[in-house]
N, C-alpha and C. Protein backbone atom coordinates (compact mmCIF):
# COMPACT_ATOMS: atom_id res chain seq x y z
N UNK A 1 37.56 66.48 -15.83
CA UNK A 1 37.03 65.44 -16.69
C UNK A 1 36.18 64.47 -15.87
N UNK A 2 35.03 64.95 -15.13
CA UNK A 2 34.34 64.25 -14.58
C UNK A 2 33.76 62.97 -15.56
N UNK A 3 33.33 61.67 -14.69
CA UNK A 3 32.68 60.34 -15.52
C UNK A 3 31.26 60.39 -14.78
N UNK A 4 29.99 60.48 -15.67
CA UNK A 4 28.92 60.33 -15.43
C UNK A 4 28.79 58.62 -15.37
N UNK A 5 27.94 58.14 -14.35
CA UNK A 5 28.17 56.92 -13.82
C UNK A 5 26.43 56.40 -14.19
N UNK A 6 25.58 55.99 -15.05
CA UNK A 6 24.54 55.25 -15.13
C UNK A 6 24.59 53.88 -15.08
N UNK A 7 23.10 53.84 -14.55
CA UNK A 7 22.40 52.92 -14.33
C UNK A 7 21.01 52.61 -14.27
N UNK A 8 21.01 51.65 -13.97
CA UNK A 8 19.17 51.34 -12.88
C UNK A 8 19.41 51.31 -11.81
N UNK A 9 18.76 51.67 -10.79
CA UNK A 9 18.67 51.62 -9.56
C UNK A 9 18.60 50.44 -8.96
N UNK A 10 17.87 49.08 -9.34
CA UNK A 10 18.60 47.56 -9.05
C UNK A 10 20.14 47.76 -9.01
N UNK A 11 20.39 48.34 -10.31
CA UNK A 11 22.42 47.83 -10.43
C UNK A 11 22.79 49.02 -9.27
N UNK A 12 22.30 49.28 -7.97
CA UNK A 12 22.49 50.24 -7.52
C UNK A 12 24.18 49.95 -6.76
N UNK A 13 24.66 48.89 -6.06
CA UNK A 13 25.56 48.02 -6.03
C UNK A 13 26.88 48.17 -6.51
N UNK A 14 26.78 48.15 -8.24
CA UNK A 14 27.82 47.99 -8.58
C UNK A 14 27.92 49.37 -8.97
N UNK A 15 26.91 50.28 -9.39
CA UNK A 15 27.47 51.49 -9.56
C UNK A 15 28.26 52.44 -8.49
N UNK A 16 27.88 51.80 -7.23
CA UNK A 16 28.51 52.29 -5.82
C UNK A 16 30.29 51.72 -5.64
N UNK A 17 30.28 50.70 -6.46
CA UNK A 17 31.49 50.44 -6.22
C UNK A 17 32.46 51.15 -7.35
N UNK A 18 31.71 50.78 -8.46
CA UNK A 18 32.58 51.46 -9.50
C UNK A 18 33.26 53.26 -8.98
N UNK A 19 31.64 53.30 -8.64
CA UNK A 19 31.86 55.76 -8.26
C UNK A 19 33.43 55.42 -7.15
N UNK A 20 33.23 54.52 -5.98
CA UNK A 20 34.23 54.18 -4.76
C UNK A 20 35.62 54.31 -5.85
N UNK A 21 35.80 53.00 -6.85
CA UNK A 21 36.74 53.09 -6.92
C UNK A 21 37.46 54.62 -8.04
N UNK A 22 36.76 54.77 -8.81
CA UNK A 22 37.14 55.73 -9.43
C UNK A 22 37.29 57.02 -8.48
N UNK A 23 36.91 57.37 -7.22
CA UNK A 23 37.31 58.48 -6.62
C UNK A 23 38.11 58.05 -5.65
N UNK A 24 38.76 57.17 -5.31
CA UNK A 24 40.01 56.32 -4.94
C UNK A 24 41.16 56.65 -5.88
N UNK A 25 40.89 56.87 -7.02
CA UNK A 25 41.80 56.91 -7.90
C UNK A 25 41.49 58.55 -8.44
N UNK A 26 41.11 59.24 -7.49
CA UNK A 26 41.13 60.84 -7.70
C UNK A 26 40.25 61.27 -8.94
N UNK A 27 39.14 60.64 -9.24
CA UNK A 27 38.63 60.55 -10.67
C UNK A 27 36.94 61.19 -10.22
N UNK A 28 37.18 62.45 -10.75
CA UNK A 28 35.58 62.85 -9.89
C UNK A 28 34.80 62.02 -11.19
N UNK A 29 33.32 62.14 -10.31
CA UNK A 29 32.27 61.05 -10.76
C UNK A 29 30.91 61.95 -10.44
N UNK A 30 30.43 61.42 -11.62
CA UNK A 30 28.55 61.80 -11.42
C UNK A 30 27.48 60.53 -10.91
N UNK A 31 27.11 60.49 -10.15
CA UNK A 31 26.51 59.45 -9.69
C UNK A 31 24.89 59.54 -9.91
N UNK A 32 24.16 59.33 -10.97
CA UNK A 32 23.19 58.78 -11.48
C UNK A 32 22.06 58.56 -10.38
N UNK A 33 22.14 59.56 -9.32
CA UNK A 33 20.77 59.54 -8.67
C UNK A 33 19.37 60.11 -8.67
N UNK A 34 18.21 59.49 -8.86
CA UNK A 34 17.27 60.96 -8.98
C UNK A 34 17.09 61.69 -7.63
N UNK A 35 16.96 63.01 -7.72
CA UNK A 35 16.93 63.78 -6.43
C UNK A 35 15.62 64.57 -6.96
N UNK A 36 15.11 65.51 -5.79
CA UNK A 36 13.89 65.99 -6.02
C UNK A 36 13.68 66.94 -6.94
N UNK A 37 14.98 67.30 -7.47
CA UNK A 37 14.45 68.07 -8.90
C UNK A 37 13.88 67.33 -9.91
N UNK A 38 14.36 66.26 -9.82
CA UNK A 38 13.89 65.20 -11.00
C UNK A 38 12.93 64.24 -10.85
N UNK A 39 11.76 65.26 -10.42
CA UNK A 39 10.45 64.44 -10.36
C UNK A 39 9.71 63.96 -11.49
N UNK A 40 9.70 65.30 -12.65
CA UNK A 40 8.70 65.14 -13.96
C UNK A 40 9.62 64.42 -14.95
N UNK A 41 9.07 64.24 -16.14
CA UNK A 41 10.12 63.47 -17.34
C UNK A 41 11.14 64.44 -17.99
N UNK A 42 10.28 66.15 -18.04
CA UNK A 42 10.98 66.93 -18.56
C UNK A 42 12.07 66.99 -17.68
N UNK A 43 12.26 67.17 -16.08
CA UNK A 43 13.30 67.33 -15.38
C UNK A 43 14.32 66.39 -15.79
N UNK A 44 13.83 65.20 -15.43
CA UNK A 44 14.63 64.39 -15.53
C UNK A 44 15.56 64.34 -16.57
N UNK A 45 14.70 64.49 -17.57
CA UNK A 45 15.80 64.71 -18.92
C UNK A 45 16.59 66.10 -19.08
N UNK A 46 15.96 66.66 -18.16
CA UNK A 46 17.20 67.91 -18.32
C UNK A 46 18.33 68.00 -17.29
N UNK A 47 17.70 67.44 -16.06
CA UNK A 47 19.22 66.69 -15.10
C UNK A 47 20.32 65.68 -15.81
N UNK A 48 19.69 64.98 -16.93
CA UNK A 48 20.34 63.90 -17.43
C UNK A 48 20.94 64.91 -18.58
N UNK A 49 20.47 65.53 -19.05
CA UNK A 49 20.93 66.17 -20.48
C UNK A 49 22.25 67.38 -20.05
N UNK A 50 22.22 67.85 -18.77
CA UNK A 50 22.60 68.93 -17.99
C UNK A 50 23.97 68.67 -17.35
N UNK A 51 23.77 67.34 -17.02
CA UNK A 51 25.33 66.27 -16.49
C UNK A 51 25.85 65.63 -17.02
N UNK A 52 25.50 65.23 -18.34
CA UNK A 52 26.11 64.10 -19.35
C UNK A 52 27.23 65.45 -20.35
N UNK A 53 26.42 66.96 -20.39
CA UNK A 53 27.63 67.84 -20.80
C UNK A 53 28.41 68.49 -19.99
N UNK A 54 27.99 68.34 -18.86
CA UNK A 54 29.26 68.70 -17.64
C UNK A 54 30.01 67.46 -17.24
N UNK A 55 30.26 66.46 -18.30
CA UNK A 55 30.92 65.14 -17.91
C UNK A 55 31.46 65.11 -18.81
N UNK A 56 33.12 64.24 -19.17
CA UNK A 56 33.89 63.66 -20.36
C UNK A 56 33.48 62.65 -20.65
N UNK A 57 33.21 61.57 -19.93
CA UNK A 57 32.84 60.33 -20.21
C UNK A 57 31.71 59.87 -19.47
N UNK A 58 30.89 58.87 -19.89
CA UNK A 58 29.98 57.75 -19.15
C UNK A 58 29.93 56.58 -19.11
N UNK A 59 30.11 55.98 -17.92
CA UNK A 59 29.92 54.54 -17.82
C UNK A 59 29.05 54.02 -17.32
N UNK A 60 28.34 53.22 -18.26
CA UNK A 60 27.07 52.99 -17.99
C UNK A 60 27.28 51.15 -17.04
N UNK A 61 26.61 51.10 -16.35
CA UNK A 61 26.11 49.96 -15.60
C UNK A 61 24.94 49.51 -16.36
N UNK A 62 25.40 47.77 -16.71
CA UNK A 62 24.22 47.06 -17.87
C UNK A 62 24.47 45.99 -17.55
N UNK A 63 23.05 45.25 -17.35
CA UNK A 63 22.25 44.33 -16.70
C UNK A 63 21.33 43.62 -17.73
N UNK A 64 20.37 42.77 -17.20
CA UNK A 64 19.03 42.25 -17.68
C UNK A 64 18.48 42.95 -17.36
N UNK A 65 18.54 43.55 -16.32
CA UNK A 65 17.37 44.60 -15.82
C UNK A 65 17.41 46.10 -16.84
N UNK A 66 18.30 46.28 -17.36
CA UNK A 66 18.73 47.83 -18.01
C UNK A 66 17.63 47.29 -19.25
N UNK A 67 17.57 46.66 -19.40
CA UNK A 67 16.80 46.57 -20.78
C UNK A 67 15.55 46.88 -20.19
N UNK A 68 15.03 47.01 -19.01
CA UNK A 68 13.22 47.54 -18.34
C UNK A 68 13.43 48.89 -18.18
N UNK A 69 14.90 49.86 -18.40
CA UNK A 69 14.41 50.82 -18.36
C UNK A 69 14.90 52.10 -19.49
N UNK A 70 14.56 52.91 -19.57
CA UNK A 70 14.35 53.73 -21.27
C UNK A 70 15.57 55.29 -20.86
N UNK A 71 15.70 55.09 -19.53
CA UNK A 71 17.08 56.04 -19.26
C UNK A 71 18.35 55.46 -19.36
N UNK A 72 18.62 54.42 -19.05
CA UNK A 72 20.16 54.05 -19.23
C UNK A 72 20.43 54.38 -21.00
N UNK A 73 19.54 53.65 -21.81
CA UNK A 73 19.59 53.78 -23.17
C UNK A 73 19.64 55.41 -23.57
N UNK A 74 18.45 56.14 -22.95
CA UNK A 74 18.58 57.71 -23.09
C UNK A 74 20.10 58.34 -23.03
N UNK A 75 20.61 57.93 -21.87
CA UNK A 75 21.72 58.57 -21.29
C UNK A 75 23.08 58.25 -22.47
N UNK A 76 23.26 56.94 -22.83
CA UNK A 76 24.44 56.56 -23.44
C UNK A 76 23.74 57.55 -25.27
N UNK A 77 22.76 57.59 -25.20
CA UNK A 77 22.51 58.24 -26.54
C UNK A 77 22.69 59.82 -26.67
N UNK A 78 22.81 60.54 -25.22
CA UNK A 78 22.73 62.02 -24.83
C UNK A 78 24.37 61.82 -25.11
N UNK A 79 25.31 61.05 -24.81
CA UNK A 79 26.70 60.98 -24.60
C UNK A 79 26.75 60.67 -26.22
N UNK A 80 26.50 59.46 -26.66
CA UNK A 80 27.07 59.40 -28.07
C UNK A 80 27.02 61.13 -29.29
N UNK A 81 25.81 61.60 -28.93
CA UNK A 81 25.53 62.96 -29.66
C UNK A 81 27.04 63.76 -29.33
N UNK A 82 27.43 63.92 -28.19
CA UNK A 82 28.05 64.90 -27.54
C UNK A 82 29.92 64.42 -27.85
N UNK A 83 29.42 63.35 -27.99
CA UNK A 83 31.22 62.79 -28.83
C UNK A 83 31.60 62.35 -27.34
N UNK A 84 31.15 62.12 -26.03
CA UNK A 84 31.50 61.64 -24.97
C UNK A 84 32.50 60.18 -24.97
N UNK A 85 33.51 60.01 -23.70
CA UNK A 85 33.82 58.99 -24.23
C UNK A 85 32.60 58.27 -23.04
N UNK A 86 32.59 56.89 -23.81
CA UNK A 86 31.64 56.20 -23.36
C UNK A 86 32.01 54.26 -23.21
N UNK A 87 31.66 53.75 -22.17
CA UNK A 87 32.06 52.52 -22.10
C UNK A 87 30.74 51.77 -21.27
N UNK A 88 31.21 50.57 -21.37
CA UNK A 88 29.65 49.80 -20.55
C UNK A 88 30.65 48.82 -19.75
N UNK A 89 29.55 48.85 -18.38
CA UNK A 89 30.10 47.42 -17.07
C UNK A 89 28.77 46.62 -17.07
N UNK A 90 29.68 45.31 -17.89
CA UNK A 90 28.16 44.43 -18.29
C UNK A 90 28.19 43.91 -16.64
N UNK A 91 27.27 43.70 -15.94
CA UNK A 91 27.12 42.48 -14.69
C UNK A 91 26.21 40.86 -15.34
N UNK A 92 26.85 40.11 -14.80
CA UNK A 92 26.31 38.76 -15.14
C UNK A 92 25.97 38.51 -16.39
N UNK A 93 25.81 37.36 -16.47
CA UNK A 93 26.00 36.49 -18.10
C UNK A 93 25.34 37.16 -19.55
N UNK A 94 23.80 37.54 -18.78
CA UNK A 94 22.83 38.04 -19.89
C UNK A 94 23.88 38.74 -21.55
N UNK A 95 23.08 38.54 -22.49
CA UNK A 95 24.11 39.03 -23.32
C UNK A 95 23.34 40.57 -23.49
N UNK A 96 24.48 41.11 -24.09
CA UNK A 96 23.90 42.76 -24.07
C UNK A 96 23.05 43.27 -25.57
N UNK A 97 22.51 44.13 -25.75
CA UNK A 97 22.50 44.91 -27.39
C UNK A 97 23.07 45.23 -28.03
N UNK A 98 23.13 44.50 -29.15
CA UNK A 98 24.06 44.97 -30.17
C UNK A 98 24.93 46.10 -30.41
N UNK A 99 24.08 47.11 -30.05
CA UNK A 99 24.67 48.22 -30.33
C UNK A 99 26.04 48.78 -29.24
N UNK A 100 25.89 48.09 -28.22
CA UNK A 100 26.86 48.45 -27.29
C UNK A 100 28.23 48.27 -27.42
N UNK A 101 28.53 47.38 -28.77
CA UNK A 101 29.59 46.45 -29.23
C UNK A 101 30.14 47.73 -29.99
N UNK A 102 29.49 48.71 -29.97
CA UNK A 102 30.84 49.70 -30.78
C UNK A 102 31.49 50.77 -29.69
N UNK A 103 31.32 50.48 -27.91
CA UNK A 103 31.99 50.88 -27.10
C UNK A 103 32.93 49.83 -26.55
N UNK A 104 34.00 49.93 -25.66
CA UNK A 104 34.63 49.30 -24.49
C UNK A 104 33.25 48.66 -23.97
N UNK A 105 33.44 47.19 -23.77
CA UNK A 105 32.56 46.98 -22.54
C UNK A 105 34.13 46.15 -21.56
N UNK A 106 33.11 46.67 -19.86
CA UNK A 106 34.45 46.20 -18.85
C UNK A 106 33.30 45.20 -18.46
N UNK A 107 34.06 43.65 -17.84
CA UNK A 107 32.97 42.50 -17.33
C UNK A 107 33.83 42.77 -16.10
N UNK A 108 34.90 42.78 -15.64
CA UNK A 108 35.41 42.55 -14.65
C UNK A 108 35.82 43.83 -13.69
N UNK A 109 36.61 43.47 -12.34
CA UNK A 109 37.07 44.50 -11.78
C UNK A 109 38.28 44.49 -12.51
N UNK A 110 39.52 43.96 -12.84
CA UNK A 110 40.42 44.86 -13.64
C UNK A 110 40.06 45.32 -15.16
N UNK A 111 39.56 45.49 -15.74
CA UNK A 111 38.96 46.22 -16.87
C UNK A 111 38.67 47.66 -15.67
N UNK A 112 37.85 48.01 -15.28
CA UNK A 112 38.00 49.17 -14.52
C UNK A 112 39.28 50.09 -14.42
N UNK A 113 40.38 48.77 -13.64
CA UNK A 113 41.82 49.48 -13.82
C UNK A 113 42.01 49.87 -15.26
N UNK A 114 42.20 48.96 -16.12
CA UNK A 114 42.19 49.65 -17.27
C UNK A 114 41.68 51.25 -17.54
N UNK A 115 40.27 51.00 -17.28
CA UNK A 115 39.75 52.46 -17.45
C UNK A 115 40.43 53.71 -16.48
N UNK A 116 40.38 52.89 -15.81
CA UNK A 116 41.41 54.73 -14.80
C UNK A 116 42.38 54.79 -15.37
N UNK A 117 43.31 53.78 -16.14
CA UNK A 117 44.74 54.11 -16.87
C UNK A 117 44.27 54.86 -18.12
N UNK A 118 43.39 54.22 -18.67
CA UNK A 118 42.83 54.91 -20.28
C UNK A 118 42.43 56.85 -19.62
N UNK A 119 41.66 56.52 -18.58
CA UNK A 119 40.77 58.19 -18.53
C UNK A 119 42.44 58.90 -18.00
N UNK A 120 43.57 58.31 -17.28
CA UNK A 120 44.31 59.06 -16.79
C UNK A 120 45.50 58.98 -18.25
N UNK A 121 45.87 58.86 -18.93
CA UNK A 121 46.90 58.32 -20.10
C UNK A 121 46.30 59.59 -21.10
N UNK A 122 44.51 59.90 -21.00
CA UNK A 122 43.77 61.40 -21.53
C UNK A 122 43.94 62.24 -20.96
N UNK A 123 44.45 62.33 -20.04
CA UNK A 123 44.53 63.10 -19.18
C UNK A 123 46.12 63.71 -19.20
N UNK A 124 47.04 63.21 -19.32
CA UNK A 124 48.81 63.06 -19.51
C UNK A 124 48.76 63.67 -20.65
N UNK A 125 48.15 63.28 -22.02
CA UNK A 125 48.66 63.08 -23.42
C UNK A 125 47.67 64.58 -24.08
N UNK A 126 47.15 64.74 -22.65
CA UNK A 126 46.22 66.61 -23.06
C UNK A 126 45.51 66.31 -23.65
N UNK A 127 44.91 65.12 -23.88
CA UNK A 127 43.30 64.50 -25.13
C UNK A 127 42.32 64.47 -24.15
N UNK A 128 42.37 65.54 -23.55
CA UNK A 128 41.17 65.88 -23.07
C UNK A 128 40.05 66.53 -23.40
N UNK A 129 38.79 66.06 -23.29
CA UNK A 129 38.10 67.13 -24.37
C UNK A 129 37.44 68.36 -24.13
N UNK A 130 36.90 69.36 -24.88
CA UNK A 130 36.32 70.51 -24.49
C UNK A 130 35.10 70.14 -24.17
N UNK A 131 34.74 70.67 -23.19
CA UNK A 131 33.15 70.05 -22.91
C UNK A 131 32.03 71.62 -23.61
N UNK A 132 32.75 71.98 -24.83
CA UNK A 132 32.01 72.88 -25.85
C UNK A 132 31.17 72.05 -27.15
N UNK A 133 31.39 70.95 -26.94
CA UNK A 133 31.27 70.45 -28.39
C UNK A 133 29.74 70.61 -28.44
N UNK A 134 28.71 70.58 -27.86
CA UNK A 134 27.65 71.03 -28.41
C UNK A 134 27.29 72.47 -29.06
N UNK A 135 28.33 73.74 -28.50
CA UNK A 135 27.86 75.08 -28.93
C UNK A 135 29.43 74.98 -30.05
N UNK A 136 30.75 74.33 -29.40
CA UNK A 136 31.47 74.69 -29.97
C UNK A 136 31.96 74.27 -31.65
N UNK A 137 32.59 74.96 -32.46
CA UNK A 137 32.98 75.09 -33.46
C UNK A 137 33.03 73.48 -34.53
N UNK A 138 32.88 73.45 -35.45
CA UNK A 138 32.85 72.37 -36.48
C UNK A 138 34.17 71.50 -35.57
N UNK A 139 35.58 72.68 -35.88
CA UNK A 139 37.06 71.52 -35.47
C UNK A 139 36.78 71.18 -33.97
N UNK A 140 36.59 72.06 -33.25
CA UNK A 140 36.27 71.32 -31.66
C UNK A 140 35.39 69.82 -31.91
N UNK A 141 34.13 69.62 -32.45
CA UNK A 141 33.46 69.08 -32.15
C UNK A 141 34.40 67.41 -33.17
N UNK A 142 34.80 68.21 -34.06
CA UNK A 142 35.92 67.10 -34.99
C UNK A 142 37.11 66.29 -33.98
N UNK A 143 37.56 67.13 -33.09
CA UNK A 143 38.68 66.70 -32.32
C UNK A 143 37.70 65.85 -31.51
N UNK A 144 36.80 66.42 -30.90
CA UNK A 144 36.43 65.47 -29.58
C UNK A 144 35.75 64.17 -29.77
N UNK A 145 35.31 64.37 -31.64
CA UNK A 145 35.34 62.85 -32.02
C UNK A 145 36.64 62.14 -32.04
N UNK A 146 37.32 62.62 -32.79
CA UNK A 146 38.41 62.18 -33.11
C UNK A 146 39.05 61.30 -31.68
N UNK A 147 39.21 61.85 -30.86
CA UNK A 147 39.73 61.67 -29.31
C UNK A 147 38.82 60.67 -28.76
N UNK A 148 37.88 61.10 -28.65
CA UNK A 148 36.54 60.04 -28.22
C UNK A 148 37.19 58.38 -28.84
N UNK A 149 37.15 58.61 -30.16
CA UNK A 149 37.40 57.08 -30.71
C UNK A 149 38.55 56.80 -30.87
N UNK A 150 39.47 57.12 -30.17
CA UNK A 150 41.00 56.90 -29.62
C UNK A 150 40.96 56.06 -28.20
N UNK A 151 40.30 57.06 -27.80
CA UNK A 151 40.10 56.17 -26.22
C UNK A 151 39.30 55.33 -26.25
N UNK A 152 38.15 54.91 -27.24
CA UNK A 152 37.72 53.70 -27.38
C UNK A 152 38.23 53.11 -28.15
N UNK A 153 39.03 52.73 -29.16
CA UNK A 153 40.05 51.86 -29.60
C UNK A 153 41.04 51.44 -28.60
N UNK A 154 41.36 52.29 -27.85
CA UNK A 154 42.66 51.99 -27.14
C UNK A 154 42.19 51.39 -25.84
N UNK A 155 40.96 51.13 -25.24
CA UNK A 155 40.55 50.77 -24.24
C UNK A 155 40.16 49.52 -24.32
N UNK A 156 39.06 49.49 -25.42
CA UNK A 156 38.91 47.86 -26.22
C UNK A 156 40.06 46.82 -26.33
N UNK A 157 41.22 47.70 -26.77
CA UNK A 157 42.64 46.78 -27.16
C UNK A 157 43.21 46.35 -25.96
N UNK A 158 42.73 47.22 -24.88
CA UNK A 158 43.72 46.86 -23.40
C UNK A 158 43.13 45.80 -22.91
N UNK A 159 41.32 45.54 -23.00
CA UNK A 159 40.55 45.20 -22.13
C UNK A 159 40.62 43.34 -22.60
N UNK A 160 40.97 43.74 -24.60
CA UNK A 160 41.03 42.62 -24.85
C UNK A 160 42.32 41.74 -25.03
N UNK A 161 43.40 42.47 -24.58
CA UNK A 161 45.12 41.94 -24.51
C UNK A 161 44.83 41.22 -22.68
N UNK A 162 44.12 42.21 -21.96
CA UNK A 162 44.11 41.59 -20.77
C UNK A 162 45.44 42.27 -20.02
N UNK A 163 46.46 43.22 -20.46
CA UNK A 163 47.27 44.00 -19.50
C UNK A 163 47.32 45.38 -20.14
């Protein structure tokens, strides 16, 4: 159940810490770099389209700056299609887009903990998902919604109880 890790390359920083701690906590990670396959737009979007379904979840890194660029938004929209679970690490005050308000957002470093308890608690309870849901079957793709918005209910509720 790898976590695809976006960003902008400014938030380069905190996405380094987040990937640190989540593979501290045995949690493999996709780290959101372009490499030389992903020179053209088509590449790019097919490196991005190519790892967001070899991933369970994405956590996106969001900024003032994320709003200058048209991949962070790409990426959380390649994940919403795919029933991914999906969460946002706002940095600093700026307020975010609307639309982000129907994931987990984490502001802090324990919200993170949270998330390694939420991705590991999916992990225990076998709500893990098939990473078929694009080829696979009507009920697959039903469950991995279903599951998807379990772990975002239940992550939201932790992040906003505060334990």
């Amino acid at each position: 159940m790898p976590v695809f890790i976006s960003y902008r390359h400014m938030d380069r920083a905190y996405a380094m810490n987040i990937n640190s701690r989540l593979m501290q906590a045995n949690i493999r990670t996709y780290l959101d770099v372009m490499d030389p396959e992903s020179q053209t737009t088509d590449d790019i979007t097919g490196v991005i389209t190519r790892n967001i379904s070899e991933c369970t979840h994405l956590l996106a890194v969001v900024s003032e700056k994320t709003a200058l660029s048209w991949w962070v938004p790409f990426e959380i929209g390649e994940a919403t299609i795919t029933n991914r679970r999906i969460c946002s690490f706002k940095t600093g005050p700026t307020e975010l887009p609307l639309y982000l308000d129907k994931w987990p957002k984490l502001t802090r470093e324990k919200d993170i903990d949270f998330f390694i308890e939420a991705y590991r608690d999916e992990a225990t309870l076998k709500r893990s998902m098939s990473l078929e849901s694009l080829t696979g079957s009507e009920s697959v793709r039903s469950v991995n919604r279903t599951n998807a918005d379990r772990f975002h209910t239940d992550l939201k509720s932790r992040i906003s109880r505060g334990f």
